[in-house]
N, C-alpha and C. Protein backbone atom coordinates (compact mmCIF):
# COMPACT_ATOMS: atom_id res chain seq x y z
N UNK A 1 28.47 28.57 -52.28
CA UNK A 1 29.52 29.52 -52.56
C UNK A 1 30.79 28.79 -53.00
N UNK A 2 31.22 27.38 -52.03
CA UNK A 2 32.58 27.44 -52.57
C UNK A 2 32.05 26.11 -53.90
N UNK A 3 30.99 26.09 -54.13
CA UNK A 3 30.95 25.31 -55.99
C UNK A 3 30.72 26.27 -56.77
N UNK A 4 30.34 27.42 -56.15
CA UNK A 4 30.69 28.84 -57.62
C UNK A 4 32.02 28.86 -57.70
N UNK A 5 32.80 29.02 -56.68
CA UNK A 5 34.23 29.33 -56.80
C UNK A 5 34.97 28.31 -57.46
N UNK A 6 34.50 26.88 -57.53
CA UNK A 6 35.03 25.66 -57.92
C UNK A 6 35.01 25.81 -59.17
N UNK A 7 34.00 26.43 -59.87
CA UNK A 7 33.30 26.74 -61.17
C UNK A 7 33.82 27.63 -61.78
N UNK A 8 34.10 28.78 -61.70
CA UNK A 8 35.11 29.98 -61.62
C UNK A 8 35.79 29.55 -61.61
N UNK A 9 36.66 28.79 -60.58
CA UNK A 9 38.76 28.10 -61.42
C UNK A 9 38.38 27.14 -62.02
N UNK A 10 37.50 26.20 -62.21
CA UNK A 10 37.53 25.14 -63.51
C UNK A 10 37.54 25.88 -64.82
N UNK A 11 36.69 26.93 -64.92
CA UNK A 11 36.44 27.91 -66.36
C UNK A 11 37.47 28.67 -66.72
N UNK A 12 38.26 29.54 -65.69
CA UNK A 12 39.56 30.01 -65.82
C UNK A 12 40.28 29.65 -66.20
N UNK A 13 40.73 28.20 -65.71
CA UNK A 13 42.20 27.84 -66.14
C UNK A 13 41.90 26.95 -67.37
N UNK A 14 40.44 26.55 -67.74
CA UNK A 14 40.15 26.17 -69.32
C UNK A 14 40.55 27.19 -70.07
N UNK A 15 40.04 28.17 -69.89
CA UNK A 15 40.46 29.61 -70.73
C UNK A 15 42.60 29.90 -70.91
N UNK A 16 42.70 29.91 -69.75
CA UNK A 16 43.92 30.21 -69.89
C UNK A 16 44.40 29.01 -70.40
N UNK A 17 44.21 27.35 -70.19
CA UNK A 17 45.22 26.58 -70.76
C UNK A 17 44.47 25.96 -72.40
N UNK A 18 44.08 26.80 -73.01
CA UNK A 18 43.25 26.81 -74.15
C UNK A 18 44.53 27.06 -75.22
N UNK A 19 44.33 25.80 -76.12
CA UNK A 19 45.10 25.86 -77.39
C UNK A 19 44.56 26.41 -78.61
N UNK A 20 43.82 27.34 -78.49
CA UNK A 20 42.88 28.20 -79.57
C UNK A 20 42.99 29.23 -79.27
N UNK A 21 43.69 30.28 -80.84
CA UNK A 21 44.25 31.57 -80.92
C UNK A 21 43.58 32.09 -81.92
N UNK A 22 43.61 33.54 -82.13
CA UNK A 22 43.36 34.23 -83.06
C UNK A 22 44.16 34.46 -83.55
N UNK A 23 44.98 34.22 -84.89
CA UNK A 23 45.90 35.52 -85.63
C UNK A 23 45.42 36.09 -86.79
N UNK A 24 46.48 37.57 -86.80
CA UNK A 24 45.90 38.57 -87.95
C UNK A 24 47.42 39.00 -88.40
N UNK A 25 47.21 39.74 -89.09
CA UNK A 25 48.91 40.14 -90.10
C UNK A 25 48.20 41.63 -90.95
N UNK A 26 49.07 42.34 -90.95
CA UNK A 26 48.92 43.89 -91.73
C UNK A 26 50.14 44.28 -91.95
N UNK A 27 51.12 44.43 -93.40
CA UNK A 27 52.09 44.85 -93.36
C UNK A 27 51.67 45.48 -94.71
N UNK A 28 52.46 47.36 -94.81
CA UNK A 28 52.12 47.94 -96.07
C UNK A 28 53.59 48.42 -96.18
N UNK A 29 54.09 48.29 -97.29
CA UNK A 29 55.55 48.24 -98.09
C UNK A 29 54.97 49.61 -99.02
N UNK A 30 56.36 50.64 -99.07
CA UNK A 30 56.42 51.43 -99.51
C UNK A 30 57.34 51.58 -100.10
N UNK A 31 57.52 51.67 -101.77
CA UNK A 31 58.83 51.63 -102.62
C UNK A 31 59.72 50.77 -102.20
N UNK A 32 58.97 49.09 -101.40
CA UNK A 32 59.97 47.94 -101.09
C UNK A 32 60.51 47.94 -99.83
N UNK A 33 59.91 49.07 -99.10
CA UNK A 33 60.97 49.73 -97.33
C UNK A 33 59.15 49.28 -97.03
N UNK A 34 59.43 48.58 -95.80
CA UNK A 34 58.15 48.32 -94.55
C UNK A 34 58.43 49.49 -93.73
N UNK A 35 56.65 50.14 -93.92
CA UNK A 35 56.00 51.42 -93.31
C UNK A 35 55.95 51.11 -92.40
N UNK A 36 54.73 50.08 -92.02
CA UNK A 36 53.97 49.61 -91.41
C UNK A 36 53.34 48.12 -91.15
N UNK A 37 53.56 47.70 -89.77
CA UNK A 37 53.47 46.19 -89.41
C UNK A 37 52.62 45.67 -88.36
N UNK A 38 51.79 45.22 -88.62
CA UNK A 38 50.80 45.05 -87.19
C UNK A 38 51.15 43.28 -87.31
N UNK A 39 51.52 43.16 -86.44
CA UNK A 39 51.42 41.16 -85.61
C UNK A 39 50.38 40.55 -84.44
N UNK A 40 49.07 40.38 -84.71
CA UNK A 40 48.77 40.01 -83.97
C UNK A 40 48.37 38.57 -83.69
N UNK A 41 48.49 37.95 -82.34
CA UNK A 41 48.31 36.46 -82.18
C UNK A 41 47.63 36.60 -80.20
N UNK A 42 46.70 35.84 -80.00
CA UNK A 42 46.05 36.18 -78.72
C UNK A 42 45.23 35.08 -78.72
N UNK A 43 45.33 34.43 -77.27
CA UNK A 43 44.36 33.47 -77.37
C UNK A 43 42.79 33.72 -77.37
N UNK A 44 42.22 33.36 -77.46
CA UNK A 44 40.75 32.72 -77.63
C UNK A 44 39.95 32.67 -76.25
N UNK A 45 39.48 33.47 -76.07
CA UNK A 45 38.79 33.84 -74.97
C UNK A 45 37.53 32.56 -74.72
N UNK A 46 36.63 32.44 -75.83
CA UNK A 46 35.63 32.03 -75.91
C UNK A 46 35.48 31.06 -77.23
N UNK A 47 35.41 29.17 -75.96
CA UNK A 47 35.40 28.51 -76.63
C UNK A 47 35.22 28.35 -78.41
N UNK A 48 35.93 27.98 -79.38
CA UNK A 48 35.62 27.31 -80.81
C UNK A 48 35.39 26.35 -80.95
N UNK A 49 34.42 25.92 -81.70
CA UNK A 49 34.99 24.69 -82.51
C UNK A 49 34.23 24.27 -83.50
N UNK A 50 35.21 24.56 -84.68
CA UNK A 50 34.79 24.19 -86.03
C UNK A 50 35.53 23.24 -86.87
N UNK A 51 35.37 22.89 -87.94
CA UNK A 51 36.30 22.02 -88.45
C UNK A 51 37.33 22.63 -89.28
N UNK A 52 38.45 21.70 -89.07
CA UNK A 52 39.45 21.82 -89.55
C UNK A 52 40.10 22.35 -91.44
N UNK A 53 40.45 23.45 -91.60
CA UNK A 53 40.61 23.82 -93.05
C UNK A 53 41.48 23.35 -93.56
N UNK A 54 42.89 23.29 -92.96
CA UNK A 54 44.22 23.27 -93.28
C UNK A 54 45.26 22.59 -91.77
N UNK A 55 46.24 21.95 -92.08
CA UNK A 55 47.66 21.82 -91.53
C UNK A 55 48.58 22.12 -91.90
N UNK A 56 49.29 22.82 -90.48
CA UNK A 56 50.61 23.00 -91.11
C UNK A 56 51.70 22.45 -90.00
N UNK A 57 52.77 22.08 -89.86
CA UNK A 57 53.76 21.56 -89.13
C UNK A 57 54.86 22.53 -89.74
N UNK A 58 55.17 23.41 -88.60
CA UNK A 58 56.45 23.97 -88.40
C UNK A 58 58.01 23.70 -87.59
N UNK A 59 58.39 24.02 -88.20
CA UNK A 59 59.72 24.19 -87.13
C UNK A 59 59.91 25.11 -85.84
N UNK A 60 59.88 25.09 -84.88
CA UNK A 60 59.88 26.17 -84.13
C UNK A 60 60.82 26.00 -82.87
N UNK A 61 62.06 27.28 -82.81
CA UNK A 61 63.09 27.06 -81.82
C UNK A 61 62.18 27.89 -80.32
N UNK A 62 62.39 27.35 -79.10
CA UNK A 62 62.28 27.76 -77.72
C UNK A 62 62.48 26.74 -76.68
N UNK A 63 62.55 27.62 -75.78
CA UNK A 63 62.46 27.11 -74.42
C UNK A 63 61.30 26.45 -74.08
N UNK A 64 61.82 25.22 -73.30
CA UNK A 64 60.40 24.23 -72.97
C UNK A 64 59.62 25.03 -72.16
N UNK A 65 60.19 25.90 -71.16
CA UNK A 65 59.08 27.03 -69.92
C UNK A 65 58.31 27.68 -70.84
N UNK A 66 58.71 28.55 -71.87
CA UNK A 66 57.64 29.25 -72.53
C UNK A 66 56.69 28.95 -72.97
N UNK A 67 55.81 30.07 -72.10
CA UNK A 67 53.89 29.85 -72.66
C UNK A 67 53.65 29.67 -74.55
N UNK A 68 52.81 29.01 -74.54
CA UNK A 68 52.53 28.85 -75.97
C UNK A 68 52.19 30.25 -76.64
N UNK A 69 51.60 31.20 -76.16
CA UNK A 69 51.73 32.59 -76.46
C UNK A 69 53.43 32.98 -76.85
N UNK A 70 54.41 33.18 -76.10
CA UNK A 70 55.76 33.20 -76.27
C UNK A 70 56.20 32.41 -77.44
N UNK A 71 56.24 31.60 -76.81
CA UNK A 71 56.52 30.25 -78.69
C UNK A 71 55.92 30.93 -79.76
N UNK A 72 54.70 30.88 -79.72
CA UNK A 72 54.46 31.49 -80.86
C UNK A 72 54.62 33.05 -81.59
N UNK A 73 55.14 33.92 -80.32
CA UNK A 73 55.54 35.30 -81.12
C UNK A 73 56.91 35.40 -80.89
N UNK A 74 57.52 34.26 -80.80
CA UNK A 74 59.22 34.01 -81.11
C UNK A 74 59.04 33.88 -82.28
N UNK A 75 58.11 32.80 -82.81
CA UNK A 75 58.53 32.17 -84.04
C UNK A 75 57.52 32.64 -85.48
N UNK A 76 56.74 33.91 -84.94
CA UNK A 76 56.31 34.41 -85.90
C UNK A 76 55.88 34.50 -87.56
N UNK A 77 57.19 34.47 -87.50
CA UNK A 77 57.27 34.77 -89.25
C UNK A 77 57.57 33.25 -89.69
N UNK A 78 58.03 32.28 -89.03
CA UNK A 78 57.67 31.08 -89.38
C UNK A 78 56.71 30.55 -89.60
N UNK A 79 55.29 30.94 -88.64
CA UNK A 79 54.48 30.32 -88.97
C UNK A 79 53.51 30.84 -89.71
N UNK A 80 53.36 32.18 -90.06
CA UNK A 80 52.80 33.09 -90.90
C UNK A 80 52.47 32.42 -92.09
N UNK A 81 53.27 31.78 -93.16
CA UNK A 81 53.29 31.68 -94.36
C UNK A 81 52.07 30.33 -94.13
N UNK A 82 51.76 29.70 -93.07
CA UNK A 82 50.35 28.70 -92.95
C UNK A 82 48.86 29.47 -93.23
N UNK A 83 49.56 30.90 -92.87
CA UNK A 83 48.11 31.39 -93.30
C UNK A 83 47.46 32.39 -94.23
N UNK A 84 48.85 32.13 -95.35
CA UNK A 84 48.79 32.83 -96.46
C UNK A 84 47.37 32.23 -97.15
N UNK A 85 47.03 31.03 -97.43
CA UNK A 85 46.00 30.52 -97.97
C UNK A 85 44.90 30.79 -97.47
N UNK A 86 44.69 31.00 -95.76
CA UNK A 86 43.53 30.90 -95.49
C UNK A 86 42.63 32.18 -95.83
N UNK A 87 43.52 33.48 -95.45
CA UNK A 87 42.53 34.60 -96.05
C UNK A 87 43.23 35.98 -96.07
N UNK A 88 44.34 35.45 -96.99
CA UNK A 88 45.08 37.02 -97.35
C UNK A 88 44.24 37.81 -98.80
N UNK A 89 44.89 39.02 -98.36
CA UNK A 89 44.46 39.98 -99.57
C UNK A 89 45.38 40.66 -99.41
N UNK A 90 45.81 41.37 -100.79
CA UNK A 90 47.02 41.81 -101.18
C UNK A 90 46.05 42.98 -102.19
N UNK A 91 46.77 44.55 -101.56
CA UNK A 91 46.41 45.12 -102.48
C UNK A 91 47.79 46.02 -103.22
N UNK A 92 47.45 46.34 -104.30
CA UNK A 92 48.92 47.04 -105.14
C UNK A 92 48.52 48.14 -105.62
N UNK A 93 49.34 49.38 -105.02
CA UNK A 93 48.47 50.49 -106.22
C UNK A 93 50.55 51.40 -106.07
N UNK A 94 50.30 51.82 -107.98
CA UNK A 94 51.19 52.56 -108.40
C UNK A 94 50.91 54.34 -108.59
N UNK A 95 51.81 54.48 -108.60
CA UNK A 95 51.52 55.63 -109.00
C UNK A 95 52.98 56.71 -109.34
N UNK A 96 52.99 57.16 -110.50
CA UNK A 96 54.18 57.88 -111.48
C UNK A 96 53.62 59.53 -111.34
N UNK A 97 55.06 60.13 -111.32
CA UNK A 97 54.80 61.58 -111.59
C UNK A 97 56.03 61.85 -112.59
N UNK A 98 56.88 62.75 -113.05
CA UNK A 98 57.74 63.75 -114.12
C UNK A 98 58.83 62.33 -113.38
N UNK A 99 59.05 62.67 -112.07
CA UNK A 99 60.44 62.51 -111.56
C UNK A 99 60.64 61.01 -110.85
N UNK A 100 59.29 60.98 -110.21
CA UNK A 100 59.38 59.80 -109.62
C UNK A 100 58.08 57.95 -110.00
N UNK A 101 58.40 57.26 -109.38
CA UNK A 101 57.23 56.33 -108.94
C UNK A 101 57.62 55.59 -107.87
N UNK A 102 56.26 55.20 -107.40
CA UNK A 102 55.70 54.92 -105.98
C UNK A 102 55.10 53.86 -106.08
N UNK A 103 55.46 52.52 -105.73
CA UNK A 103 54.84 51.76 -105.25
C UNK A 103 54.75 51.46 -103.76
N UNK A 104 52.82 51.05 -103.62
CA UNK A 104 52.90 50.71 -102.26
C UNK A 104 51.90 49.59 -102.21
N UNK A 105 52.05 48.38 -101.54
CA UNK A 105 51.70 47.34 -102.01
C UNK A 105 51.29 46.99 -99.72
N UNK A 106 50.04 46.29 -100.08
CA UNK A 106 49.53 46.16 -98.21
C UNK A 106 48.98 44.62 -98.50
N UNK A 107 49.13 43.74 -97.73
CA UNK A 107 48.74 42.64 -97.32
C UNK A 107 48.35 42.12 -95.81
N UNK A 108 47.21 41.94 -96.09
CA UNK A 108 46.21 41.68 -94.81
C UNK A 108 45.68 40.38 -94.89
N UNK A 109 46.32 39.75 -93.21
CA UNK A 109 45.46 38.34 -93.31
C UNK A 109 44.41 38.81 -92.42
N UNK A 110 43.57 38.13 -92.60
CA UNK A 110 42.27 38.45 -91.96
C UNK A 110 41.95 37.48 -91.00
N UNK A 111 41.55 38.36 -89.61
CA UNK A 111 41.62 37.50 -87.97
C UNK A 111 41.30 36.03 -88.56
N UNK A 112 42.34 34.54 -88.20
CA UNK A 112 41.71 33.44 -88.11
C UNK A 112 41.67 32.72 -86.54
N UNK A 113 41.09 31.77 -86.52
CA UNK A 113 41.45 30.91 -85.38
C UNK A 113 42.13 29.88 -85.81
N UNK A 114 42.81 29.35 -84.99
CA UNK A 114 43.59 28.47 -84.84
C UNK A 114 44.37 27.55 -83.74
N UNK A 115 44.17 26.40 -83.84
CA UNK A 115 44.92 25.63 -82.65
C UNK A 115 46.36 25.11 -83.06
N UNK A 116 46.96 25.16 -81.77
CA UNK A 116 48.36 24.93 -82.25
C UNK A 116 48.60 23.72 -80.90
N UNK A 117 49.66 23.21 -81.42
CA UNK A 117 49.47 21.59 -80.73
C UNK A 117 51.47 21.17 -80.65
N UNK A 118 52.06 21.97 -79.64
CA UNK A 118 53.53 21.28 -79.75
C UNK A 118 53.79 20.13 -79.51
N UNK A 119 54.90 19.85 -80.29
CA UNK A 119 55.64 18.25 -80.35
C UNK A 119 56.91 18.91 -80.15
N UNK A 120 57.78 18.66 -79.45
CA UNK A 120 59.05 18.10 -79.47
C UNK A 120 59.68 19.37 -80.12
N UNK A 121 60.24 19.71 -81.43
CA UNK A 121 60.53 20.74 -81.98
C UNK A 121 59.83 21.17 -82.89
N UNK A 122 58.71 21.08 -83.07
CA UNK A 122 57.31 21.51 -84.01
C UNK A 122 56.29 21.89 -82.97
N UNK A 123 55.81 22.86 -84.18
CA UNK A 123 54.35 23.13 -84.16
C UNK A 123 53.81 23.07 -85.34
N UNK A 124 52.27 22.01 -84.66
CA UNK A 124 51.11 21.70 -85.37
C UNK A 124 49.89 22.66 -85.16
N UNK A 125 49.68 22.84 -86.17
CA UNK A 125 48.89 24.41 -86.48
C UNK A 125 47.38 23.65 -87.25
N UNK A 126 46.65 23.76 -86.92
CA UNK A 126 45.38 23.57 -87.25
C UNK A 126 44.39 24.72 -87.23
N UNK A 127 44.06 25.45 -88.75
CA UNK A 127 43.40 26.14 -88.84
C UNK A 127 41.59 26.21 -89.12
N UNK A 128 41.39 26.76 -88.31
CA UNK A 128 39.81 26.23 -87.76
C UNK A 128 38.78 27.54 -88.72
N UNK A 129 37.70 26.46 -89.50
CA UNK A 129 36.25 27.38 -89.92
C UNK A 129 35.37 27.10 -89.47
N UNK A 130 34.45 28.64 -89.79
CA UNK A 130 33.27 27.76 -89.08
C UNK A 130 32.43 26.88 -89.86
């Protein structure tokens, strides 16, 4: 019993002190005004590991206490633009009537993983395939 339990907090706190996240991005712009914004970033439940696609090294302001979850949805939109390459899609559709036009334009990154690795006043972002 107590090497199940030993086993159980060794696996736990791997999980929780795990530097492997998922992020995703959904923002749809309407005539240039943001409708709609989904941010998501969450760690990684269940081990990865693939090789490496891309690096990126950011700048990122916080507090040394904050969980790497925190850090990273402080600094959000900083680190976003690392994963413009890996798997955005951008769609654009117009549309004109007598009086008016309408553009509405949606960009979706699509769930990646990723490890992120602080230094000092950076983050190292390593985006993982399979």
């Amino acid at each position: 019993m107590e090497r199940n339990l030993l086993l159980l907090v060794l696996i736990i706190s791997n999980i929780l002190s795990s530097d492997t996240f998922w992020f995703s991005y959904r923002s749809v712009t309407l005539d240039k005004a943001l409708i709609y914004e989904e941010k998501n970033i969450a760690p990684l439940v269940v081990p990865f590991t693939g090789k490496v696609a891309s690096k990126c090294k950011v700048l990122v302001s916080s507090k040394k206490y904050d969980s790497k979850l925190t850090r990273l949805n402080k600094n959000f939109f900083k680190i976003l633009p690392c994963f413009y390459k890996v798997g955005s899609k951008i769609t654009s559709q117009s549309t004109s009537t007598l009086h008016s036009i309408k553009d509405e334009v949606e960009l979706i990154i699509v769930p990646t993983r990723f490890i992120v690795d602080f230094k000092d006043d950076f983050a190292n972002i390593s985006i993982l395939m399979q």
